[in-house]
Structure formats: C-alpha cells, structure tokens
N, C-alpha and C. Protein backbone atom coordinates (compact mmCIF):
# COMPACT_ATOMS: atom_id res chain seq x y z
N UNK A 1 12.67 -4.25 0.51
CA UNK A 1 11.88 -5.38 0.94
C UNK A 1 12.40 -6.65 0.28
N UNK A 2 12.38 -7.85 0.77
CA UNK A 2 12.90 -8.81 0.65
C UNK A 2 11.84 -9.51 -0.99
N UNK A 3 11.07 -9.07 -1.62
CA UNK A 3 10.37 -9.57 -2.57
C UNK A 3 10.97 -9.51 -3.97
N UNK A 4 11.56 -10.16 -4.65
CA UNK A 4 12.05 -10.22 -6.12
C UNK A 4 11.56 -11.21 -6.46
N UNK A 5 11.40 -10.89 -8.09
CA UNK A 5 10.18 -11.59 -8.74
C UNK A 5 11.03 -13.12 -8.86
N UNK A 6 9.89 -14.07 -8.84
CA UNK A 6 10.04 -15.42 -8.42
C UNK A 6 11.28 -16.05 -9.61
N UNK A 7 11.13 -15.51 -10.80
CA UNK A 7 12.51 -16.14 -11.76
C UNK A 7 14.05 -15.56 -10.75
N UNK A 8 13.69 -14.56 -10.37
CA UNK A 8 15.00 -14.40 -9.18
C UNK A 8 15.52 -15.16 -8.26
N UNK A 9 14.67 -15.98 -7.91
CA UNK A 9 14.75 -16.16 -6.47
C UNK A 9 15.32 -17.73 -6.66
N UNK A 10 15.30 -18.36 -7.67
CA UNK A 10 16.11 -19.58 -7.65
C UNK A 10 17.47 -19.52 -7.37
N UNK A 11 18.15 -18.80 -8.03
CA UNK A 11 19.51 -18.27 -7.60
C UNK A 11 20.03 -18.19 -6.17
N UNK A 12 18.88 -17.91 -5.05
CA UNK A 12 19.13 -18.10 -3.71
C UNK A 12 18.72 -18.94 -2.94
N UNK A 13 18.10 -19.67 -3.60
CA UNK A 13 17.62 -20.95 -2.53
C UNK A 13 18.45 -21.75 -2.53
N UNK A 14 19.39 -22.46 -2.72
CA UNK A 14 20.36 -23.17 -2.51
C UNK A 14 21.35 -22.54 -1.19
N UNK A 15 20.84 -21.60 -0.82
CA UNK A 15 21.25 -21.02 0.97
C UNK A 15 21.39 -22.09 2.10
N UNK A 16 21.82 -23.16 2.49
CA UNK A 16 21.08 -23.95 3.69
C UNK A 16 21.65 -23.69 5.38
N UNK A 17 21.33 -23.40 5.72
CA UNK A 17 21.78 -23.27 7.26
C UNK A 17 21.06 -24.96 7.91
N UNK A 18 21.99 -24.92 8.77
CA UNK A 18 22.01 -26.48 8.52
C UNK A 18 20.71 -26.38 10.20
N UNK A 19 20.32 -27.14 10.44
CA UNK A 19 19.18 -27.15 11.62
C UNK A 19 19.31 -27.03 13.18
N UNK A 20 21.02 -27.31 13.17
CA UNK A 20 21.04 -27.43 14.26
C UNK A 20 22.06 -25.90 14.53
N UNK A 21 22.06 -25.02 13.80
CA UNK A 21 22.88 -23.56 13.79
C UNK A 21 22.39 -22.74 14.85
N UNK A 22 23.29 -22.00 15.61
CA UNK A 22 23.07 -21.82 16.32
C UNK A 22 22.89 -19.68 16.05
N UNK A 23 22.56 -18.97 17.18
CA UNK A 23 22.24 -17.38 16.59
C UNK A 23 23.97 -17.42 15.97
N UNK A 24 24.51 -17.19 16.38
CA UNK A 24 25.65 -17.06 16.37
C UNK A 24 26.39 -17.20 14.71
N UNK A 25 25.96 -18.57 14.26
CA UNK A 25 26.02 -18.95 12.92
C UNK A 25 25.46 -18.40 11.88
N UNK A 26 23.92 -17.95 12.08
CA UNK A 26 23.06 -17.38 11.55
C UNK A 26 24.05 -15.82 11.95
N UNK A 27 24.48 -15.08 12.68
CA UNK A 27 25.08 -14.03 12.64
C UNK A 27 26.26 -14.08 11.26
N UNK A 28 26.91 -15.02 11.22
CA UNK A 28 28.43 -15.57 11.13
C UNK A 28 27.72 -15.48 9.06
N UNK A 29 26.74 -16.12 8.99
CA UNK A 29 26.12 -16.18 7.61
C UNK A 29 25.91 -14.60 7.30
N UNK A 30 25.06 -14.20 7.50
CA UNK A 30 24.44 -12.95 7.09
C UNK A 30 25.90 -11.93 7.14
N UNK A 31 27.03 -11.72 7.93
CA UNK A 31 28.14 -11.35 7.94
C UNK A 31 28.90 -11.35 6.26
N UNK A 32 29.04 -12.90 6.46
CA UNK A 32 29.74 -13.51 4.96
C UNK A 32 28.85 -12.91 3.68
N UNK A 33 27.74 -12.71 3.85
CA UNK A 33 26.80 -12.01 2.70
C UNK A 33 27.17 -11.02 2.28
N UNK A 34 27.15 -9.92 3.99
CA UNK A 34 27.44 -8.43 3.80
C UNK A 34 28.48 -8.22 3.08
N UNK A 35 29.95 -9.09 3.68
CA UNK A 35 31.12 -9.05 3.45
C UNK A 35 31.04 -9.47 1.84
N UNK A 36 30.55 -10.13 1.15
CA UNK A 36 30.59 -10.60 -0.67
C UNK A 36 29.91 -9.68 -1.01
N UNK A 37 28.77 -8.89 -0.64
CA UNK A 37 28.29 -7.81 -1.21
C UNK A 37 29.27 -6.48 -1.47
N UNK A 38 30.01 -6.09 -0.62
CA UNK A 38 31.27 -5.20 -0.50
C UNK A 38 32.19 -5.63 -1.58
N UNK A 39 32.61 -6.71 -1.42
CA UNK A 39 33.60 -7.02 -2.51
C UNK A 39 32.78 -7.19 -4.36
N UNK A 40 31.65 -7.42 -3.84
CA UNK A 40 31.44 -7.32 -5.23
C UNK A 40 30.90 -5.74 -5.45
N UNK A 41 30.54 -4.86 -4.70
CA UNK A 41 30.55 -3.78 -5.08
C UNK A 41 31.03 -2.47 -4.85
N UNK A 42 32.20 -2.94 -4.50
CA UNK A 42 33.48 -1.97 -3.56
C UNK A 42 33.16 -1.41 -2.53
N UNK A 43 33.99 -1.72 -1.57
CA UNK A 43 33.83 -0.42 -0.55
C UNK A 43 33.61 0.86 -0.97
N UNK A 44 32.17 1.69 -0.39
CA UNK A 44 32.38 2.89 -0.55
C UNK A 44 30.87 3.19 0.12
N UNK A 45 30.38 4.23 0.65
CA UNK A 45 29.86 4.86 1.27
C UNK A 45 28.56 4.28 0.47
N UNK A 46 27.52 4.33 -0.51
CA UNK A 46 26.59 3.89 -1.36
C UNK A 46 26.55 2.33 -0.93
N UNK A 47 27.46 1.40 -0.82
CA UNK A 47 27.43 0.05 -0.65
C UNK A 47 27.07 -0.36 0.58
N UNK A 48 27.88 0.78 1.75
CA UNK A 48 27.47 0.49 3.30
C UNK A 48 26.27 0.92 3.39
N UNK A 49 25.62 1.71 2.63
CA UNK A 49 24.20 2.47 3.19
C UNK A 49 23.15 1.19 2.71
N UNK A 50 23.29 0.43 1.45
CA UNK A 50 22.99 -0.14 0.77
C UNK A 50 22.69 -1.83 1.55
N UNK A 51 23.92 -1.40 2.53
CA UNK A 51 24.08 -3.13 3.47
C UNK A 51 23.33 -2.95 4.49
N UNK A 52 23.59 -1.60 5.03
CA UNK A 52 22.44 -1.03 6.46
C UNK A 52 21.10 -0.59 5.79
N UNK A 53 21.02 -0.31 5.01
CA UNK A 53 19.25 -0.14 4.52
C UNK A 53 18.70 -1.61 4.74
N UNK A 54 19.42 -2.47 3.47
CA UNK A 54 18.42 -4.16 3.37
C UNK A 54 18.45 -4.83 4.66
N UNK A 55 19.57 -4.47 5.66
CA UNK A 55 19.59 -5.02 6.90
C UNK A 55 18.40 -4.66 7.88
N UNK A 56 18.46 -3.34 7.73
CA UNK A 56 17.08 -2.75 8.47
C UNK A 56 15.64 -2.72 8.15
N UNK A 57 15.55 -2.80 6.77
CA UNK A 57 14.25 -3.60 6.36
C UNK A 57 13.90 -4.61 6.37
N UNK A 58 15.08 -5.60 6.45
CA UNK A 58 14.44 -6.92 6.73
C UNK A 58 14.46 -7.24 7.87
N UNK A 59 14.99 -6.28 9.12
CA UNK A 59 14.34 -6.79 9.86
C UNK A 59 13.38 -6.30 10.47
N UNK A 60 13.04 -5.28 10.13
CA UNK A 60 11.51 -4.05 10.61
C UNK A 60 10.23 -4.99 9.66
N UNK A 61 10.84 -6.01 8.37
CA UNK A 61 9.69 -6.61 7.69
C UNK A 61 9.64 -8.07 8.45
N UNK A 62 10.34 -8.16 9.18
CA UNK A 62 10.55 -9.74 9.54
C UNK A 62 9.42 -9.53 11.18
N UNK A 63 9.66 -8.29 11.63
CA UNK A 63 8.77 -7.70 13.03
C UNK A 63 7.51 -8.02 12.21
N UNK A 64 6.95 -7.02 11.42
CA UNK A 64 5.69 -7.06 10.91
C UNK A 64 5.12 -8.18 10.70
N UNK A 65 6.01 -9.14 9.80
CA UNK A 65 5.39 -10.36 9.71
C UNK A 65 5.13 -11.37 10.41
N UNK A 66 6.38 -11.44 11.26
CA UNK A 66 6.19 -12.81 12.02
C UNK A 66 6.18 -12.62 13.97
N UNK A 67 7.11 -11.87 14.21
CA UNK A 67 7.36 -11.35 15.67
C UNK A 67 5.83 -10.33 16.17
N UNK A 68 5.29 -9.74 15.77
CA UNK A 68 4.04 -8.81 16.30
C UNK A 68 2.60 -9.86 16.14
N UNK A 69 2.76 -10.71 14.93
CA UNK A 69 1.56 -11.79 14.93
C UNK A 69 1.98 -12.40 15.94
N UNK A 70 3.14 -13.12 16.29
CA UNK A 70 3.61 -13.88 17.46
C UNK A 70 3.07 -12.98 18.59
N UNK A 71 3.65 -12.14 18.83
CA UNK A 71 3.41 -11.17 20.28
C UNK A 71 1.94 -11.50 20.46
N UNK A 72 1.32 -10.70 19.33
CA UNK A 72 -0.25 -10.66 19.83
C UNK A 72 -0.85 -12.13 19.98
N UNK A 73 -0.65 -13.47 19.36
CA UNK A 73 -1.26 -14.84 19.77
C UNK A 73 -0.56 -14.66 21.17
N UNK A 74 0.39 -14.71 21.84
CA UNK A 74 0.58 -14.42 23.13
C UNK A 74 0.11 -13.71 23.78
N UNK A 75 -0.10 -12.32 23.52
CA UNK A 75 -1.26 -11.65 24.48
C UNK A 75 -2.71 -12.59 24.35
N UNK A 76 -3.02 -12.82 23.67
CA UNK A 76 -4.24 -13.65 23.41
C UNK A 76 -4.19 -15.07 24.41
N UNK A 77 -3.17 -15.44 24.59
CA UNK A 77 -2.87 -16.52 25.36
C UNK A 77 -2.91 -16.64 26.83
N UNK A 78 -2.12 -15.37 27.21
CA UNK A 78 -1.79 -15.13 28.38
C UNK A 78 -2.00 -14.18 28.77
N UNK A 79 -3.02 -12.93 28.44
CA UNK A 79 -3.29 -11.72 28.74
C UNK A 79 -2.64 -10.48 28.38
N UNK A 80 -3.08 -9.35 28.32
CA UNK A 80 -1.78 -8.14 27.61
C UNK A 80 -1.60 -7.94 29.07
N UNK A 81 -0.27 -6.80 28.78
CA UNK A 81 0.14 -6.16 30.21
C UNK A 81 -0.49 -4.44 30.16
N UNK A 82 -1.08 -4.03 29.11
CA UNK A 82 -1.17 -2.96 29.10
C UNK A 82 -2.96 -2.80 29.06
C-alpha cells in the first residue's frame, strides 16, 4: 500500500508531472521509476515481483479510493444499469 510514515514521504514529493502531461507521460514516468528501482536493486526475479506487486496495489488501492466512489456518484447521477 502506498502509506509510509509521513518523515518518509518528503523524499518524494519533489515528483512534479507537469499539468499539461499527457497518459502517455504519466506511463513514460512510472516506467523511469520501475526502471531505477531495478537498477538499484538488480535484476532478478524478487525485484520484478516486487515492481508487479506495488504496481498492482496501487492500482487495485487507487480503484477503491477514488474510481468506485466516482462510479457510484455517477450511478447516483444518472441511474445504475443493473
């Protein structure tokens, strides 16, 4: 899960994707991450599982949080289909 304790987290806010980025960029970023994570902790089977785990939790936590509250104010808006 994306939560480390708040003395952590200064270290990464200096991240900026600039406003007008497009998916593509935002792909092109998160890439360059994976790719410095590898080099800083070698290729090897533990590191890829390690890049596909945080990848897949954040985005199964990013659904929970923000995309399913979204969905449902839209059903609320415009009716469910089910």
């Amino acid at each position: 899960m994306p939560y480390i304790k708040n003395e952590n987290r200064e270290v990464f806010e200096n991240v900026v994707l600039p406003g007008t980025a497009t998916a593509g960029e935002l792909n092109y970023l998160i890439t360059k991450i994976c790719q410095q994570y590898i080099v800083d902790h070698n290729l090897s089977y533990q590191t890829l599982n390690d890049i596909v785990g945080a990848l897949e939790n954040c985005k199964l936590e990013f659904y929970r949080r923000l995309v399913s509250k979204y969905e449902d104010t839209k059903i609320e808006e415009n009716g469910d289909v089910y």
